[in-house]
C-alpha atoms as a PDB file:
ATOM      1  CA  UNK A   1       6.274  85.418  71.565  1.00  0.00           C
ATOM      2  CA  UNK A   2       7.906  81.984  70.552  1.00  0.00           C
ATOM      3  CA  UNK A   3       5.383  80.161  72.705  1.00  0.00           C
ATOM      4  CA  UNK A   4       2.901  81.988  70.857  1.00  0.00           C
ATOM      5  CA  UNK A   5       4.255  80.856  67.357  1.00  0.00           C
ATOM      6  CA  UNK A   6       4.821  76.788  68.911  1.00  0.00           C
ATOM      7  CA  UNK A   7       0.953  76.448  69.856  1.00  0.00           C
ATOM      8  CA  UNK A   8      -0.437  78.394  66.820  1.00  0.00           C
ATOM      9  CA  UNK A   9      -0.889  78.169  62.832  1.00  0.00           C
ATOM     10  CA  UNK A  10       0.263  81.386  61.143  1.00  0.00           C
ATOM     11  CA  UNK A  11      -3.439  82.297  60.549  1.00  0.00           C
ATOM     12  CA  UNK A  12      -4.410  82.029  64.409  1.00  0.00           C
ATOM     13  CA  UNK A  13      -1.317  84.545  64.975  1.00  0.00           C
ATOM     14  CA  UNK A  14      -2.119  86.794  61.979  1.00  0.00           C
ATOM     15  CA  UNK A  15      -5.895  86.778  63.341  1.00  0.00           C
ATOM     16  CA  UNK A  16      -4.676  87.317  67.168  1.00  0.00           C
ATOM     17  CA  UNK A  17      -2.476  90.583  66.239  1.00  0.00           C
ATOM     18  CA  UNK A  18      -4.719  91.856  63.485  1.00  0.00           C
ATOM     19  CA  UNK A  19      -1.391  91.509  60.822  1.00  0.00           C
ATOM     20  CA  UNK A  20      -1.251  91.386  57.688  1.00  0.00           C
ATOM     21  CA  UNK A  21      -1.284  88.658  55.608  1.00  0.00           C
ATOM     22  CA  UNK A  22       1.921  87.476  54.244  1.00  0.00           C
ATOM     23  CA  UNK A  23       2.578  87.942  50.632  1.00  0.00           C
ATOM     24  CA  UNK A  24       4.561  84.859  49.689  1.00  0.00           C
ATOM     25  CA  UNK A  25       7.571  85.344  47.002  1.00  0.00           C
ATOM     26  CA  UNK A  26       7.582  81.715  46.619  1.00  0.00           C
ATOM     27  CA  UNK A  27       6.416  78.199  48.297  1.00  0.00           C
ATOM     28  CA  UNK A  28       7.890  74.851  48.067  1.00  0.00           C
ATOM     29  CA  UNK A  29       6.181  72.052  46.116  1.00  0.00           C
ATOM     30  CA  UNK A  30       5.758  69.382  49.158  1.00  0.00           C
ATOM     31  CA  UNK A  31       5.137  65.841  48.592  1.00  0.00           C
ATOM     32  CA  UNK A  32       2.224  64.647  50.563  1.00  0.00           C
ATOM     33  CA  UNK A  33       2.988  63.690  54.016  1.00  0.00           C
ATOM     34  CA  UNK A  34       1.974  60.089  53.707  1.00  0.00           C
ATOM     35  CA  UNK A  35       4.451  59.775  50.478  1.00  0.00           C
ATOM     36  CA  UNK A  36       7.193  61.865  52.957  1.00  0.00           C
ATOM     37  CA  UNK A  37       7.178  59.483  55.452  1.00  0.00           C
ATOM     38  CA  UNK A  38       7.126  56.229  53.781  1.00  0.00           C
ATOM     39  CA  UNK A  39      10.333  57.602  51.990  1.00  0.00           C
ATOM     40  CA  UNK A  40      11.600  58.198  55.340  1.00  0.00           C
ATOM     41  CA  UNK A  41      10.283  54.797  56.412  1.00  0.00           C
ATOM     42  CA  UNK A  42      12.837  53.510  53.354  1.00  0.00           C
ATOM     43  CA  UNK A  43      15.650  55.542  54.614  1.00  0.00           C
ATOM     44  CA  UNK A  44      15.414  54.521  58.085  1.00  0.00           C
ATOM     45  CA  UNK A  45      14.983  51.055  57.712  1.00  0.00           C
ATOM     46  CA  UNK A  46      17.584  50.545  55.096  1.00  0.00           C
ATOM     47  CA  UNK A  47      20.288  52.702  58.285  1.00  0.00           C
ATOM     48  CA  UNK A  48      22.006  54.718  54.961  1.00  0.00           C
ATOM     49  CA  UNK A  49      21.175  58.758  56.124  1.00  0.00           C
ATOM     50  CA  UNK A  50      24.132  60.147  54.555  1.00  0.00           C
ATOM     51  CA  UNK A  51      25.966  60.617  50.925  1.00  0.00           C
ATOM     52  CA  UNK A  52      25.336  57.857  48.255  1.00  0.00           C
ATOM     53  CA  UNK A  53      22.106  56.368  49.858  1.00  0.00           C
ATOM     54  CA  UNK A  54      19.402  54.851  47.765  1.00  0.00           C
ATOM     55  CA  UNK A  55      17.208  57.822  46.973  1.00  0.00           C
ATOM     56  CA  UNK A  56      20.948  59.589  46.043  1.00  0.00           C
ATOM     57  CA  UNK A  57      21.822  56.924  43.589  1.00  0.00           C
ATOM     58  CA  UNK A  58      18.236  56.851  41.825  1.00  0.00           C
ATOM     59  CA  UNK A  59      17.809  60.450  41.629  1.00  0.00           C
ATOM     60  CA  UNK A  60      21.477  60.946  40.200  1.00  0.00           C
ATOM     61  CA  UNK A  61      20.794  57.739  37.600  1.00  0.00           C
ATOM     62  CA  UNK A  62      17.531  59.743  36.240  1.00  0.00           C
ATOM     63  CA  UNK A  63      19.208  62.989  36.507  1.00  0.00           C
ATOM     64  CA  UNK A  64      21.340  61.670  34.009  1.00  0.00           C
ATOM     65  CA  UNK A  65      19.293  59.777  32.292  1.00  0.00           C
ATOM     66  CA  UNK A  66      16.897  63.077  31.553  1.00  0.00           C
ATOM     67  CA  UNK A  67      19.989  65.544  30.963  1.00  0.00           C
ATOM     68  CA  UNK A  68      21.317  62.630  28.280  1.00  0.00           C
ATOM     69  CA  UNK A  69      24.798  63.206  29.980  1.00  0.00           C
ATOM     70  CA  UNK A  70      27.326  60.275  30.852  1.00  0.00           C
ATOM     71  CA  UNK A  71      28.179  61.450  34.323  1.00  0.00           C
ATOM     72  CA  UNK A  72      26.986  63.389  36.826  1.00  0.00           C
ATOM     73  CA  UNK A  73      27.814  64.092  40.543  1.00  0.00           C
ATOM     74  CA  UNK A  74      25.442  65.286  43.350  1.00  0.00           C
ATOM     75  CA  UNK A  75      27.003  67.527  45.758  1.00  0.00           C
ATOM     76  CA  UNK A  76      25.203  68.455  49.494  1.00  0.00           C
ATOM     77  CA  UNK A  77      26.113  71.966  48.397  1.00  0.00           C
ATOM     78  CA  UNK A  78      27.459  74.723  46.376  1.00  0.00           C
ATOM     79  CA  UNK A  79      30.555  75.449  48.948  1.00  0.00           C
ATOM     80  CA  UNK A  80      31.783  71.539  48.369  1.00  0.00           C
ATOM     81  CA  UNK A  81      30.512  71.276  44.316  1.00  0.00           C
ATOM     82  CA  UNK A  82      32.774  74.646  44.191  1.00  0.00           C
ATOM     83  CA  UNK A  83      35.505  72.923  45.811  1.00  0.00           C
ATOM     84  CA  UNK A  84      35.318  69.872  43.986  1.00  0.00           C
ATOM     85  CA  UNK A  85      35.382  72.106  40.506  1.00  0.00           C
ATOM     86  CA  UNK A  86      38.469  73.765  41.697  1.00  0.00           C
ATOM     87  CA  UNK A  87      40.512  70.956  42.222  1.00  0.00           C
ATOM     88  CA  UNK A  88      38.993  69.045  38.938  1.00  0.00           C
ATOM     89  CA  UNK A  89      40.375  71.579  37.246  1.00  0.00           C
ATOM     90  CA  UNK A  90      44.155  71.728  39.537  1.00  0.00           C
ATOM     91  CA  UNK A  91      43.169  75.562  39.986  1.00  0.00           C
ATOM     92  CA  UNK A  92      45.552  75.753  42.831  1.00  0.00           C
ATOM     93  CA  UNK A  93      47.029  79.386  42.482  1.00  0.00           C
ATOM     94  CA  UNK A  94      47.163  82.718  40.416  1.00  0.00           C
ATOM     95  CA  UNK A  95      43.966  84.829  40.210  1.00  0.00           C
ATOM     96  CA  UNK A  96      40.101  84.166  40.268  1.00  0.00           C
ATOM     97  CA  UNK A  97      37.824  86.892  39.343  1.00  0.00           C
ATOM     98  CA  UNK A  98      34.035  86.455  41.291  1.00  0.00           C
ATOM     99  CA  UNK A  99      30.967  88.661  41.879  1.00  0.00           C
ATOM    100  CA  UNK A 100      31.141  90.318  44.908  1.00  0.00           C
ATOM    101  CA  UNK A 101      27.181  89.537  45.215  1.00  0.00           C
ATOM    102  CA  UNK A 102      27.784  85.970  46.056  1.00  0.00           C
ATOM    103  CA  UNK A 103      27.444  84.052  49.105  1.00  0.00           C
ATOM    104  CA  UNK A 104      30.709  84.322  51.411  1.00  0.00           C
ATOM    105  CA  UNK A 105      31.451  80.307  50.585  1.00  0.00           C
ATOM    106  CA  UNK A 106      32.477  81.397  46.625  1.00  0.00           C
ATOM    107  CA  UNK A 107      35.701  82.828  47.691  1.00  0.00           C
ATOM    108  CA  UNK A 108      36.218  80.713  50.551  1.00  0.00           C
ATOM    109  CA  UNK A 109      36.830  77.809  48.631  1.00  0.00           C
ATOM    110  CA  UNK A 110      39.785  79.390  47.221  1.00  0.00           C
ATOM    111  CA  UNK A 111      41.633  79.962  50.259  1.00  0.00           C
END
């Protein structure tokens, strides 16, 4: 079936089989592709694909800029900006009291 999927759109396979279509909860917003790349083109060229790159710095700077806040930190996710929170505020010990409908990494970081 996955070489099925590789050489076909979603519609050719929904056609093929005689599904359904798929009801979509949500979609992303996508840039266009020519926009995509040349941003890629940017990152490439410039040899910064981690942390604290250019597109990192100017989307943090207008982040700020629009929330009117002093500072602001980006975080690659919620597992590290949970981490970082923790130790911000030297919660090092005692008790922490969390949902228990919450991604495993929100009492992980407490261990």
């Amino acid at each position: 079936m996955l070489d099925v999927i590789e050489k076909h759109s979603t519609k050719d396979i929904i056609d093929k089989y005689g599904l359904a279509d798929p009801v979509f909860v949500t979609q992303p917003t996508m840039p266009k592709l020519d926009d995509y790349q040349e941003c890629l083109k940017t990152i490439w060229e410039n040899r910064w694909l981690t942390n604290d790159g250019q597109f990192h710095q100017e989307f943090e700077r207008r982040l700020k800029e629009y929330l009117g806040v002093e500072h602001l930190n980006l975080f690659v996710n919620g597992t590290i900006a949970l981490l970082v929170a923790l130790q911000a505020l030297r919660i090092n010990s005692g008790e922490v009291i969390t949902t228990p409908f919450t991604f495993a990494a929100t009492p992980h970081v407490l261990y």
